[in-house]
N, C-alpha and C. Protein backbone atom coordinates (compact mmCIF):
# COMPACT_ATOMS: atom_id res chain seq x y z
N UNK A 1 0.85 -1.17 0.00
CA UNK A 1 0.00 0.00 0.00
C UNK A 1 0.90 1.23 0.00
N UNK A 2 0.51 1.98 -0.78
CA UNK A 2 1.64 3.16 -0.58
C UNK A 2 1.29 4.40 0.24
N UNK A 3 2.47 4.53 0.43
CA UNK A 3 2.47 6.14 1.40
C UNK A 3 3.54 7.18 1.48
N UNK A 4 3.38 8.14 1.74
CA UNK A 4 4.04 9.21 1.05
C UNK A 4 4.65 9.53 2.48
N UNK A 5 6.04 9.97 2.81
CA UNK A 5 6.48 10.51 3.71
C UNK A 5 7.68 11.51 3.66
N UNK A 6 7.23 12.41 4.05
CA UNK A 6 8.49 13.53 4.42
C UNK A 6 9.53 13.29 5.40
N UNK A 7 10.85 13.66 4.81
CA UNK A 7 11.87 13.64 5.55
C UNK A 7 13.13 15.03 5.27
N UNK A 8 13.50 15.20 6.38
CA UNK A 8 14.54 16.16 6.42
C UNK A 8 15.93 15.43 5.96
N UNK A 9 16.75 16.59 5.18
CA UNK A 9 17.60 16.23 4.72
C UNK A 9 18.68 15.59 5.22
N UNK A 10 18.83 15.45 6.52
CA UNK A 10 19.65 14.53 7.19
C UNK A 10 19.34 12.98 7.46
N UNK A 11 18.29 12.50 7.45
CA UNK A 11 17.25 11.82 7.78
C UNK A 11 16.87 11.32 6.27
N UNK A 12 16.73 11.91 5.29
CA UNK A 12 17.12 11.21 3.87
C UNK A 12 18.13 10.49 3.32
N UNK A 13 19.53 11.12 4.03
CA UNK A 13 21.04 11.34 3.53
C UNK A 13 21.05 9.72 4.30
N UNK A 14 20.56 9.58 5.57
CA UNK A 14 20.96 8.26 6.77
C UNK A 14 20.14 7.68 5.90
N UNK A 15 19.09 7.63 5.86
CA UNK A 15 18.26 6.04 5.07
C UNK A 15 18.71 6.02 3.24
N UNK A 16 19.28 7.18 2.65
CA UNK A 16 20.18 6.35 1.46
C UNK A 16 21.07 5.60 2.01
N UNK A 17 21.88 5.88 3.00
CA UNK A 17 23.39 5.47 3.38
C UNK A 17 22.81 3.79 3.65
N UNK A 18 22.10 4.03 4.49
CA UNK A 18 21.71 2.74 4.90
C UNK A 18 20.62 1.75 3.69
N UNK A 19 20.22 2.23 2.88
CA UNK A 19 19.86 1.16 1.69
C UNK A 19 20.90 0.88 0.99
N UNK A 20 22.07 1.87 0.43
CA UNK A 20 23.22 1.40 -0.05
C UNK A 20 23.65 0.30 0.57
N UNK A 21 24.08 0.61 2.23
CA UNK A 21 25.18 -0.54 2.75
C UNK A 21 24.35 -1.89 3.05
N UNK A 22 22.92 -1.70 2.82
CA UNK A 22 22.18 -3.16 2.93
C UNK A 22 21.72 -3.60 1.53
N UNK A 23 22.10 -2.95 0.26
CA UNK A 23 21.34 -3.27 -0.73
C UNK A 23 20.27 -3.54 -0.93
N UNK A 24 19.75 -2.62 0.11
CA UNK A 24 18.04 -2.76 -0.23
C UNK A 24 17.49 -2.03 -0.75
N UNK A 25 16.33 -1.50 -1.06
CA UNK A 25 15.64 -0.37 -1.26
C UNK A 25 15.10 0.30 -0.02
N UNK A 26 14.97 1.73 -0.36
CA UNK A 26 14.67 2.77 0.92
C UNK A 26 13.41 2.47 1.66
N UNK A 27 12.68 1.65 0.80
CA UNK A 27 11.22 1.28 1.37
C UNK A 27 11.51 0.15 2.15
N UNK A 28 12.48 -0.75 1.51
CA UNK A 28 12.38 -1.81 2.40
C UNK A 28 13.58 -1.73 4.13
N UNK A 29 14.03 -1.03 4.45
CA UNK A 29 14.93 -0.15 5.59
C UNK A 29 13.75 0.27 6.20
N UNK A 30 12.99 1.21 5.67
CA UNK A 30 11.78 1.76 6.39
C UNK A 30 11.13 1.16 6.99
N UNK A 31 10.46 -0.17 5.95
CA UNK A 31 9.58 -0.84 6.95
C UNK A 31 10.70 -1.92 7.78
N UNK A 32 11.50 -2.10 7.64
CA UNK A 32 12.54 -3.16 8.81
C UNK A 32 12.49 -1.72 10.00
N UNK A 33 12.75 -1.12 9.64
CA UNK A 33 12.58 0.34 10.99
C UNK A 33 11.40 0.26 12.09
N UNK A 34 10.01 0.41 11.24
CA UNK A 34 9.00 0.66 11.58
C UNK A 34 8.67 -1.11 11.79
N UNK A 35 8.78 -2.13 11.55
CA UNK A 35 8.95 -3.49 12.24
C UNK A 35 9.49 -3.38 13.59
N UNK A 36 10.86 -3.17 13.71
CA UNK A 36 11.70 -2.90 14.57
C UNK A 36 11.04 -1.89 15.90
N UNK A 37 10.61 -0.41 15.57
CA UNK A 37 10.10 -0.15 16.84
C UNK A 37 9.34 -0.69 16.94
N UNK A 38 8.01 -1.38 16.03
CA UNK A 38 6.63 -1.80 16.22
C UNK A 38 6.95 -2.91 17.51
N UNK A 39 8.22 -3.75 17.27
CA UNK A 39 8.41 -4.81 18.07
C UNK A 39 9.10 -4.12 19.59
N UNK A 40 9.61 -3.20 19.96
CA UNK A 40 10.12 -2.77 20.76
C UNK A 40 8.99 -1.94 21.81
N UNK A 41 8.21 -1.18 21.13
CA UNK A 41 7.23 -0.33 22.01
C UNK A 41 6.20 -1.81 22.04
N UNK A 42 6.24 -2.94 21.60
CA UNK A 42 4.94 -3.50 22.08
C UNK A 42 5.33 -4.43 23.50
N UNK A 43 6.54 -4.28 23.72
CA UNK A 43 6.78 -4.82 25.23
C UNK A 43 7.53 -6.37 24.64
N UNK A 44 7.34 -6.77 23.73
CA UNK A 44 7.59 -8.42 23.49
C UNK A 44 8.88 -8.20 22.43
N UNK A 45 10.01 -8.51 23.22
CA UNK A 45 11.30 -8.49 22.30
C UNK A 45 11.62 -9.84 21.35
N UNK A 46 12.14 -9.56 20.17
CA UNK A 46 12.37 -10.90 19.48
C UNK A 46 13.08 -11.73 20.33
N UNK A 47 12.14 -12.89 20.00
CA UNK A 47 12.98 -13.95 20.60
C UNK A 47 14.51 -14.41 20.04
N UNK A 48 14.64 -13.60 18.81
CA UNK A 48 16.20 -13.88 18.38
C UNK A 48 16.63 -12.39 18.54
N UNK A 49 16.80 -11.79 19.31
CA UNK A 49 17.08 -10.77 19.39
C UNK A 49 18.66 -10.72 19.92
N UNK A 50 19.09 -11.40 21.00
CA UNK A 50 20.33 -11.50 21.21
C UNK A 50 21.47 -12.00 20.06
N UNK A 51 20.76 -12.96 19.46
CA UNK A 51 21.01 -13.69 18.62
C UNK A 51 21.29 -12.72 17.07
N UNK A 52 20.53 -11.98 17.15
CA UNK A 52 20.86 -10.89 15.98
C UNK A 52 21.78 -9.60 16.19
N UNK A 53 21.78 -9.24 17.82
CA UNK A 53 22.71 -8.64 18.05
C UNK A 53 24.21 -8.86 17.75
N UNK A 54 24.47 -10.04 17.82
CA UNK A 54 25.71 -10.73 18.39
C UNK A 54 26.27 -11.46 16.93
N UNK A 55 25.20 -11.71 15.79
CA UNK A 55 25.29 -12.36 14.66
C UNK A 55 26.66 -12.43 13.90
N UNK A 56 27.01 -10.86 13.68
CA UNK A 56 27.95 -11.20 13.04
C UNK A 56 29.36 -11.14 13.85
N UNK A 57 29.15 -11.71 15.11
CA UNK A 57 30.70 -12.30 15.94
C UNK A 57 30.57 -13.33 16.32
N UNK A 58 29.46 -14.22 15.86
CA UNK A 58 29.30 -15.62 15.68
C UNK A 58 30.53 -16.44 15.12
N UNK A 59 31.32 -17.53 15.40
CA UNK A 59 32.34 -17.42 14.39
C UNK A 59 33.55 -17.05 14.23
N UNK A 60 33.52 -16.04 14.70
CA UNK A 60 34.70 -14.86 14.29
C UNK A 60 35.99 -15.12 14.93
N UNK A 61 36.16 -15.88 15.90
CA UNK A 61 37.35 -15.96 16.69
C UNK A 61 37.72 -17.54 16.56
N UNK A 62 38.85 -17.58 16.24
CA UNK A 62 39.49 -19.10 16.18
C UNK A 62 40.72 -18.96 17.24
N UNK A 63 41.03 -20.16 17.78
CA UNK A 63 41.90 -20.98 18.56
C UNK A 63 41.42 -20.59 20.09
N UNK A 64 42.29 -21.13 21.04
CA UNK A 64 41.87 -21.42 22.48
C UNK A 64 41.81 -22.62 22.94
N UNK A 65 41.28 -22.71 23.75
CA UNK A 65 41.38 -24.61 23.90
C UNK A 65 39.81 -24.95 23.66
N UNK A 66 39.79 -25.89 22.91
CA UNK A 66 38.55 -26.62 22.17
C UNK A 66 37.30 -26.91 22.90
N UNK A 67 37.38 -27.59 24.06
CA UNK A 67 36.64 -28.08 25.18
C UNK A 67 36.47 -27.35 26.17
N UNK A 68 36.04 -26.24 26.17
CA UNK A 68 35.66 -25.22 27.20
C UNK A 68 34.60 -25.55 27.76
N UNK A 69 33.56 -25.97 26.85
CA UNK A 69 32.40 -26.14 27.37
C UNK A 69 32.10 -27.04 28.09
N UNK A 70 33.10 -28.14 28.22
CA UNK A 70 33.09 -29.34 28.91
C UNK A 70 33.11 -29.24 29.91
N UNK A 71 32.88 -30.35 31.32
CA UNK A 71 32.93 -29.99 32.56
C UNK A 71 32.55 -29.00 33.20
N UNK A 72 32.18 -27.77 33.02
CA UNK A 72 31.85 -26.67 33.18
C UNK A 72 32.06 -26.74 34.78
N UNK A 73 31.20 -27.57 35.11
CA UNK A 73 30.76 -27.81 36.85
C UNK A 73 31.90 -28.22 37.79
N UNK A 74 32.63 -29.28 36.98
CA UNK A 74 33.59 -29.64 37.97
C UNK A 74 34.81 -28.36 37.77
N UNK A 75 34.68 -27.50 36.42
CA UNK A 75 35.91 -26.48 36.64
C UNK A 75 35.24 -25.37 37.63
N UNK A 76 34.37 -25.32 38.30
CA UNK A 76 33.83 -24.25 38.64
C UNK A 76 33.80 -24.47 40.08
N UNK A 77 33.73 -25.82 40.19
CA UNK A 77 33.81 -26.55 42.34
C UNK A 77 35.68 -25.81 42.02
N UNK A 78 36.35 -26.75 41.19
CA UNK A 78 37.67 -26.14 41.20
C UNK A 78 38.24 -24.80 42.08
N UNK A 79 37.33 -24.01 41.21
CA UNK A 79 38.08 -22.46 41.32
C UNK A 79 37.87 -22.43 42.73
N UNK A 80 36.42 -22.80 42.90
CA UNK A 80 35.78 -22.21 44.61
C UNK A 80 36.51 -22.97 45.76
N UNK A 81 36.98 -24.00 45.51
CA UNK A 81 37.82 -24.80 46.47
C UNK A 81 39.38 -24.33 46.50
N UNK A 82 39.66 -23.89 45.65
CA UNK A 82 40.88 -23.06 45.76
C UNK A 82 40.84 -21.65 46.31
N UNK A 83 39.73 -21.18 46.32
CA UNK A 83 39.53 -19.68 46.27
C UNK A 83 39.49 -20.02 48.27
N UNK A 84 38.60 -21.10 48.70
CA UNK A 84 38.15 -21.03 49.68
C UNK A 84 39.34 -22.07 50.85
N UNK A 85 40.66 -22.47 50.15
CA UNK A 85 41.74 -22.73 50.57
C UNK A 85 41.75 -23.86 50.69
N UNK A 86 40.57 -25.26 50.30
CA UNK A 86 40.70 -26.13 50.43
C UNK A 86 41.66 -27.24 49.74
């Protein structure tokens, strides 16, 4: 459905910039915008919302030691039994 909207020239200049660097069109930025607060003022945050924050450092870091995630529990009695002098 179309609709006509005014914008100030700074506020034009940001949503070209930003259809360029997403290759989208200016309409389609707008409505991801107006999605975006629609989802924010209604109280109910995306459930991938962290998940889209964080997206592109998904990945991003290589080496460390492999198995971090392992044991978790017994590295964690660890620390506290040392911490607590046992």
């Amino acid at each position: 459905m179309p609709t006509s909207v005014r914008l100030d020239s700074r506020t034009e200049q940001a949503l070209a910039r930003l259809a360029k660097e997403k290759g989208a069109s200016k309409s389609a930025v707008l409505r991801e915008a107006v999605e975006t607060l629609a989802r924010k003022s209604s109280g109910h945050p995306s459930t991938n919302a962290a998940f889209e924050r964080a997206k592109d450092l998904i990945g991003c870091v290589s080496g460390g030691e492999p198995d971090l995630s392992t044991r978790t529990g017994a590295g964690f009695r660890q620390v506290l039994e040392r911490k607590s002098g046992r």
